[in-house]
N, C-alpha and C. Protein backbone atom coordinates (compact mmCIF):
# COMPACT_ATOMS: atom_id res chain seq x y z
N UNK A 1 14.15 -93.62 31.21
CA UNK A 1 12.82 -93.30 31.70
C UNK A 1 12.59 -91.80 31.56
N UNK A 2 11.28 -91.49 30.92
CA UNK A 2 11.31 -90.00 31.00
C UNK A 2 10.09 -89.83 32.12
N UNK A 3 10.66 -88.54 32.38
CA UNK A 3 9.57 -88.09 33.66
C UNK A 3 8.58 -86.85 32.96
N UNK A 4 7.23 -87.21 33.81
CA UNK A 4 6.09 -86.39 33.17
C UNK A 4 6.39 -84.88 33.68
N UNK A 5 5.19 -83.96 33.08
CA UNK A 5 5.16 -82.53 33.89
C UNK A 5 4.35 -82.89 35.25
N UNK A 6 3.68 -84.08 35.52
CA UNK A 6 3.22 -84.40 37.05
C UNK A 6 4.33 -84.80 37.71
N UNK A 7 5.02 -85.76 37.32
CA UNK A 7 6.22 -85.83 38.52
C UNK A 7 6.91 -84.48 38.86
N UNK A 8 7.28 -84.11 37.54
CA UNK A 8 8.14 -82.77 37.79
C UNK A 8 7.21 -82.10 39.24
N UNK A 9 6.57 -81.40 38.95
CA UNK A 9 5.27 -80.89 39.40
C UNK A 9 5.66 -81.54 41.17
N UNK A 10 5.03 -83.06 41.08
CA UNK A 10 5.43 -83.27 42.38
C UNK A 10 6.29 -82.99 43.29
N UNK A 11 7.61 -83.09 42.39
CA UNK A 11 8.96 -82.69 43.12
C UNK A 11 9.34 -81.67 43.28
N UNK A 12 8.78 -80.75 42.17
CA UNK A 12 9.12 -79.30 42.90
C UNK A 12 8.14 -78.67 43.97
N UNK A 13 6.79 -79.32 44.06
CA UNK A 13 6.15 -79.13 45.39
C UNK A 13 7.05 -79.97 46.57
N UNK A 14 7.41 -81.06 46.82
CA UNK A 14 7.98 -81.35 47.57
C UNK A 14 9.40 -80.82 48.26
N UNK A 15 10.09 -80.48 47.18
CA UNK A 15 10.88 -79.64 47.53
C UNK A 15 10.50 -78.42 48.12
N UNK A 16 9.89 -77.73 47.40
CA UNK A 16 9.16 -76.17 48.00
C UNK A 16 8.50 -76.28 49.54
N UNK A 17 8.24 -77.60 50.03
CA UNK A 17 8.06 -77.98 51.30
C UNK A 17 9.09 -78.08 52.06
N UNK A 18 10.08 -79.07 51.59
CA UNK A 18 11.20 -79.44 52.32
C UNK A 18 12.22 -78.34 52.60
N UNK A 19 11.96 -77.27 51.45
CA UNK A 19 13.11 -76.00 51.80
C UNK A 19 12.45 -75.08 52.74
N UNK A 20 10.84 -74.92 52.98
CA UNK A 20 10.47 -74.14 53.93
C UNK A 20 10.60 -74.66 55.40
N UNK A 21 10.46 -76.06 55.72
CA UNK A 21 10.63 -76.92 56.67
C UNK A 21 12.01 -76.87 57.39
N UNK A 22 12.61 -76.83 56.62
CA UNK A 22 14.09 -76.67 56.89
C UNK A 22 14.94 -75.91 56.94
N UNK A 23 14.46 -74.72 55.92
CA UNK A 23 15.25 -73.39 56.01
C UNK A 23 16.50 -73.58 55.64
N UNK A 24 16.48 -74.12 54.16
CA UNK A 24 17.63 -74.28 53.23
C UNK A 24 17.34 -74.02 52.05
N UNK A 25 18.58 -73.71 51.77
CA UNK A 25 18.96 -72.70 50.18
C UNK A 25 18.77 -73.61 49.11
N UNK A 26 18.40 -73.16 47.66
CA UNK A 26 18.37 -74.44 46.66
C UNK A 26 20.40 -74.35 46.22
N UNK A 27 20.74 -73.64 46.78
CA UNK A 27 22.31 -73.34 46.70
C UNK A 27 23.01 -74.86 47.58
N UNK A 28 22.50 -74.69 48.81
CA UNK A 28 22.99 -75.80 49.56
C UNK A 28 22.87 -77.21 49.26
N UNK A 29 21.26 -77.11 48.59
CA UNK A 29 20.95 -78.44 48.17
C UNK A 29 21.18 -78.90 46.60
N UNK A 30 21.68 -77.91 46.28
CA UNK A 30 22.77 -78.19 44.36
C UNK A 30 24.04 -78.86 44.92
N UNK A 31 24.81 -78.45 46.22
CA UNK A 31 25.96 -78.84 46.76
C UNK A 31 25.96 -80.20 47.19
N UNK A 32 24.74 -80.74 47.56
CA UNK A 32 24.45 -81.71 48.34
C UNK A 32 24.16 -83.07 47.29
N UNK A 33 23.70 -82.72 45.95
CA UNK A 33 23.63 -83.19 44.98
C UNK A 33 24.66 -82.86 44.29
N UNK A 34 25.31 -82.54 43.60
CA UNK A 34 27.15 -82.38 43.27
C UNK A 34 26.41 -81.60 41.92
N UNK A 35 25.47 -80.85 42.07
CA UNK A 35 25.15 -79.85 40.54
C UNK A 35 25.63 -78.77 41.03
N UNK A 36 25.11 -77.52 39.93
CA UNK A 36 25.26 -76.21 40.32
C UNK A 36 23.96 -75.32 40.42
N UNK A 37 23.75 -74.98 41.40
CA UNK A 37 22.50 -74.14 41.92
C UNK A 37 21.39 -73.89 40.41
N UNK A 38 22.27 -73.59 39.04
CA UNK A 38 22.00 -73.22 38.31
C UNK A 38 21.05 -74.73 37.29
N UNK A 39 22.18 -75.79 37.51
CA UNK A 39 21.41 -77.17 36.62
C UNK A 39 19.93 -77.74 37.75
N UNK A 40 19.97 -77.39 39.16
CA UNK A 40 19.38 -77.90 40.03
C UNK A 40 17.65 -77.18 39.61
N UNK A 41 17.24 -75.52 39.49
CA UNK A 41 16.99 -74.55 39.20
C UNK A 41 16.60 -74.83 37.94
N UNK A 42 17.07 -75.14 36.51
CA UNK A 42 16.70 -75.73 35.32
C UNK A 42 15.99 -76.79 35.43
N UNK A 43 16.33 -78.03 36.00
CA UNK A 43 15.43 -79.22 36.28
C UNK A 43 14.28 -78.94 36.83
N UNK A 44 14.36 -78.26 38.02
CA UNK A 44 12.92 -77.96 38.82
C UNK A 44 12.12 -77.59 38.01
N UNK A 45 12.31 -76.50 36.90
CA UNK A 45 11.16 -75.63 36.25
C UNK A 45 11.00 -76.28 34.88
N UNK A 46 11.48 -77.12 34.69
CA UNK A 46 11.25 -77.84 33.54
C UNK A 46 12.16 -77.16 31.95
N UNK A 47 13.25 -76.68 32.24
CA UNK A 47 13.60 -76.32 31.37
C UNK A 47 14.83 -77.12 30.49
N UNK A 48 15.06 -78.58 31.36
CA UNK A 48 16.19 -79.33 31.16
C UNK A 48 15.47 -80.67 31.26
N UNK A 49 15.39 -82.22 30.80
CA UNK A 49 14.92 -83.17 30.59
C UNK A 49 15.29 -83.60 32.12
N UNK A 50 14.52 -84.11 32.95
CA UNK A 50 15.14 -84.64 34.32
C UNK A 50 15.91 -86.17 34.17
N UNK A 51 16.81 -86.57 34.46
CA UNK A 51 17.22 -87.41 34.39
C UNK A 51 17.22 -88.75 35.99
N UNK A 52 17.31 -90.03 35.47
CA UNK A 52 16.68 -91.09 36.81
C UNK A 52 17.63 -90.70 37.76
N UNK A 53 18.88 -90.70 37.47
CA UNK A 53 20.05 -90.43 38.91
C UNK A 53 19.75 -89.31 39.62
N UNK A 54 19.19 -88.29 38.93
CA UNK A 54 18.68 -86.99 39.90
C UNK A 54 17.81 -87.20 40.20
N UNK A 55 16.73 -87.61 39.82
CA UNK A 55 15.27 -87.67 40.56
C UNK A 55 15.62 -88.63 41.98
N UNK A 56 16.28 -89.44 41.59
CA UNK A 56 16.59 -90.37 42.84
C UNK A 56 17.12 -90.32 44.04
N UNK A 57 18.51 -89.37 43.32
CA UNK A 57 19.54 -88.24 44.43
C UNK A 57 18.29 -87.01 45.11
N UNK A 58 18.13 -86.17 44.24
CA UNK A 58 17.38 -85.29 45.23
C UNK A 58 15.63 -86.47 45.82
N UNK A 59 15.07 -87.17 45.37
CA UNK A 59 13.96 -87.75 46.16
C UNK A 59 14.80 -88.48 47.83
N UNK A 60 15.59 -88.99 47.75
CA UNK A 60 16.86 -89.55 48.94
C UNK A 60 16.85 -88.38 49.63
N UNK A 61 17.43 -87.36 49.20
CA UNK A 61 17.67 -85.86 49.79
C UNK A 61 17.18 -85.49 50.47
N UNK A 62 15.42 -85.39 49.87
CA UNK A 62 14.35 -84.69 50.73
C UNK A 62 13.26 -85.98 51.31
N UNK A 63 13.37 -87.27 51.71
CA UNK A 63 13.06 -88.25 52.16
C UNK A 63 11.98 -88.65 51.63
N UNK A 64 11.91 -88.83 50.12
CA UNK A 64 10.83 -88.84 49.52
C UNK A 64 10.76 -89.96 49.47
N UNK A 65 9.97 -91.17 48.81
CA UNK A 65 9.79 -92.49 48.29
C UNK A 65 9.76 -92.17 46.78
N UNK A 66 10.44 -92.07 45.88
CA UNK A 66 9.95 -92.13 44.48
C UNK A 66 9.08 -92.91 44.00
N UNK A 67 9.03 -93.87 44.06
CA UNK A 67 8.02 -95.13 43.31
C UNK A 67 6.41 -94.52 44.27
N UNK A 68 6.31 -94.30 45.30
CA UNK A 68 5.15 -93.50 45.75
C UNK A 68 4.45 -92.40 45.71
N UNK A 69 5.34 -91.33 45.67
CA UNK A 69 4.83 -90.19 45.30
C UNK A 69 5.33 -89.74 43.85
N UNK A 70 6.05 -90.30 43.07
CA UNK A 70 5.83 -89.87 41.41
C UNK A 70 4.61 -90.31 40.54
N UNK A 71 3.79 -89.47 40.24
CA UNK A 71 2.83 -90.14 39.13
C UNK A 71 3.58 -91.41 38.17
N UNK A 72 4.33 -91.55 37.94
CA UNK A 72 4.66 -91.92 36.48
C UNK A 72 5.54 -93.75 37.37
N UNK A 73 5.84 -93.53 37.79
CA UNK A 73 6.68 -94.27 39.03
C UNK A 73 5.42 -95.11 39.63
N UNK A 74 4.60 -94.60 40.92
CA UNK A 74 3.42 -94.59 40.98
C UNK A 74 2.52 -96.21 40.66
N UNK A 75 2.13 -95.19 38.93
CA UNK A 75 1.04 -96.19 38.17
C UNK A 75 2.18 -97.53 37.61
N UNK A 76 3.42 -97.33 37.33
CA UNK A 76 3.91 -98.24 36.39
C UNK A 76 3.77 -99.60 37.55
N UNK A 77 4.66 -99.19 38.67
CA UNK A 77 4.82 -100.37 39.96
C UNK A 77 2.51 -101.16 40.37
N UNK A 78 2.17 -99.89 40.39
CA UNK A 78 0.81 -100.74 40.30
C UNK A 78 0.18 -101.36 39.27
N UNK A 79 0.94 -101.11 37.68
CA UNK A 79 0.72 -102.13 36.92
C UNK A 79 1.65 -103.51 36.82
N UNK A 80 2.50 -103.34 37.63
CA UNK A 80 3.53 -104.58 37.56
C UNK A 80 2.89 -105.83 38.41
N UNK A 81 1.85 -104.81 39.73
CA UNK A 81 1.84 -105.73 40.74
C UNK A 81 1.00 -106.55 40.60
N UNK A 82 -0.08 -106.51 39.38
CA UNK A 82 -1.26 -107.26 39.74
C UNK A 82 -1.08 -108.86 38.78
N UNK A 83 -0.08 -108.45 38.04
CA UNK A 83 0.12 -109.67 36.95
C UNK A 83 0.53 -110.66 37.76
N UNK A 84 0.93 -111.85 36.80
CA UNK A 84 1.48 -113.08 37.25
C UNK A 84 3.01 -112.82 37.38
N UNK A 85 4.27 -113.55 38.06
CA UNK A 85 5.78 -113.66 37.23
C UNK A 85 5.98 -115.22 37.16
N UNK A 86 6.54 -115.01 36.14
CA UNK A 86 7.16 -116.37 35.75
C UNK A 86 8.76 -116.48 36.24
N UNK A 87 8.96 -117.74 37.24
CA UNK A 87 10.02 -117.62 38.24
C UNK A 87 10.45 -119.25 37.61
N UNK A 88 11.89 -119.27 37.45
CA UNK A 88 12.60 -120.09 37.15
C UNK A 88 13.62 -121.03 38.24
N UNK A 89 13.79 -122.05 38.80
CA UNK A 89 14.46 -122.69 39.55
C UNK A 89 15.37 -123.95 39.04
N UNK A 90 16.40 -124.17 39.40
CA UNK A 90 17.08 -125.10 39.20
C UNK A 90 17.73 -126.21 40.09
N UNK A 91 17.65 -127.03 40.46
CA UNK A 91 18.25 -127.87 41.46
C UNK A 91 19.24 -129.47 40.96
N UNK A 92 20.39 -129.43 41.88
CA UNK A 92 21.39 -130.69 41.00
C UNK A 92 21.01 -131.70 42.05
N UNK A 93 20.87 -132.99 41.56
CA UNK A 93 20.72 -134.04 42.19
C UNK A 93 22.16 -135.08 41.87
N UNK A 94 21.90 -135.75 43.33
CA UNK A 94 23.26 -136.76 43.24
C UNK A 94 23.18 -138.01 42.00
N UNK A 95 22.88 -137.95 40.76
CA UNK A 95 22.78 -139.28 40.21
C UNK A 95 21.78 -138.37 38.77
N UNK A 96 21.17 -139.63 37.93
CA UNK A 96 21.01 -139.27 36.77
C UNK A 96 19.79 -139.10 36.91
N UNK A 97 18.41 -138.00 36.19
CA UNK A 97 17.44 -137.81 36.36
C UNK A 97 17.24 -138.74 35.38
N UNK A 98 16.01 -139.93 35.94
CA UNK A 98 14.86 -140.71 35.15
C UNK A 98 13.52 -140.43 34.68
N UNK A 99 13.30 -139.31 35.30
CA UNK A 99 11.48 -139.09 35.43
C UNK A 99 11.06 -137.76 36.13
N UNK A 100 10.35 -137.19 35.68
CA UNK A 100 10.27 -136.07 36.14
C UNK A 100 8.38 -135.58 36.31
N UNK A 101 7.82 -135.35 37.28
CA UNK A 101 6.23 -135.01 37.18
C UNK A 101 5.69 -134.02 37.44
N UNK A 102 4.79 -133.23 37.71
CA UNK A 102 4.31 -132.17 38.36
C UNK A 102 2.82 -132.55 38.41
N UNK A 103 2.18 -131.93 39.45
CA UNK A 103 1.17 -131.47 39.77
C UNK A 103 0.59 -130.46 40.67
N UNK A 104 0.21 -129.45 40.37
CA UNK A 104 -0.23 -128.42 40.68
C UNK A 104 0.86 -127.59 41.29
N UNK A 105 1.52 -127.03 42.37
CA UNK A 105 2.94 -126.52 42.93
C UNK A 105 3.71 -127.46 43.06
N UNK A 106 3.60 -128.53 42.71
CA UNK A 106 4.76 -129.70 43.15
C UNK A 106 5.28 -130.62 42.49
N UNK A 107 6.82 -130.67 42.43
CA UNK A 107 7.57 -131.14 40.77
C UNK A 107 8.28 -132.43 42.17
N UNK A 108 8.34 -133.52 40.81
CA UNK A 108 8.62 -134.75 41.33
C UNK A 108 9.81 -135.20 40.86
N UNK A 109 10.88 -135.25 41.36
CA UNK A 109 12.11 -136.03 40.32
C UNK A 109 12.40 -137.12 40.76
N UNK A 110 12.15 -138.58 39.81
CA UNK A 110 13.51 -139.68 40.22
C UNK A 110 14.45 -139.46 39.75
N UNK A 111 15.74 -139.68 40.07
CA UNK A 111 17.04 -139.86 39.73
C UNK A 111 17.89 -141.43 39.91
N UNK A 112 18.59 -142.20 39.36
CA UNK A 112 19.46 -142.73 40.05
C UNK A 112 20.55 -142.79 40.37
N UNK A 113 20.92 -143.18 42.06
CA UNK A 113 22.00 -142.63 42.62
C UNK A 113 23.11 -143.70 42.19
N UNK A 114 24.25 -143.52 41.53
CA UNK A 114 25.49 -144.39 41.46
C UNK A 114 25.93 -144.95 42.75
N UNK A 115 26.38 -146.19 43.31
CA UNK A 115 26.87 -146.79 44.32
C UNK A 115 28.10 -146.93 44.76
């Protein structure tokens, strides 16, 4: 997944909140994420491709929701939601299926049961 210059954007406003709120170093919070002050610092300003495990680690970090406040995150989940899904089920019956029906939500099986 690549992330836009709006997500970026988002997260380094959010961050720039969360470090004034809190009164923490981007030093502490490279530590807290297992980078170095220096890869943490590259990502923010866009000088390094952001990658999903970091956006995720630091959004966790600073109690963000990713899928909510990323543009890109965002629109994709509100295009997922409005479609149909096609959901698959399977069920074993005691004996041999003879017949099988449907109508409208509701599937009909005979089987016969061995004695």
């Amino acid at each position: 997944m690549e992330f836009t210059y709006h997500d970026r954007q988002t997260l380094y406003d959010a961050w720039m909140s969360y470090k004034a709120k809190l009164r923490i170093t981007q030093i502490d919070m490279a530590k807290r994420l297992g980078v170095s002050q220096l890869e943490l610092s590259k990502a923010l300003r866009g000088d390094v491709p952001m990658e999903q495990s970091f956006v995720f680690r630091l959004c966790k970090e600073i109690g963000l929701d990713p899928h909510q406040a990323l543009p890109s995150l965002r629109s994709r989940s509100e295009n997922m939601s409005g479609g149909s899904v096609t959901v698959r089920t399977s069920l074993t019956v005691d004996g041999k299926v003879t017949k099988v029906e449907y109508s409208d939500n509701q599937v009909f099986i005979e089987f016969l049961k061995e004695t």
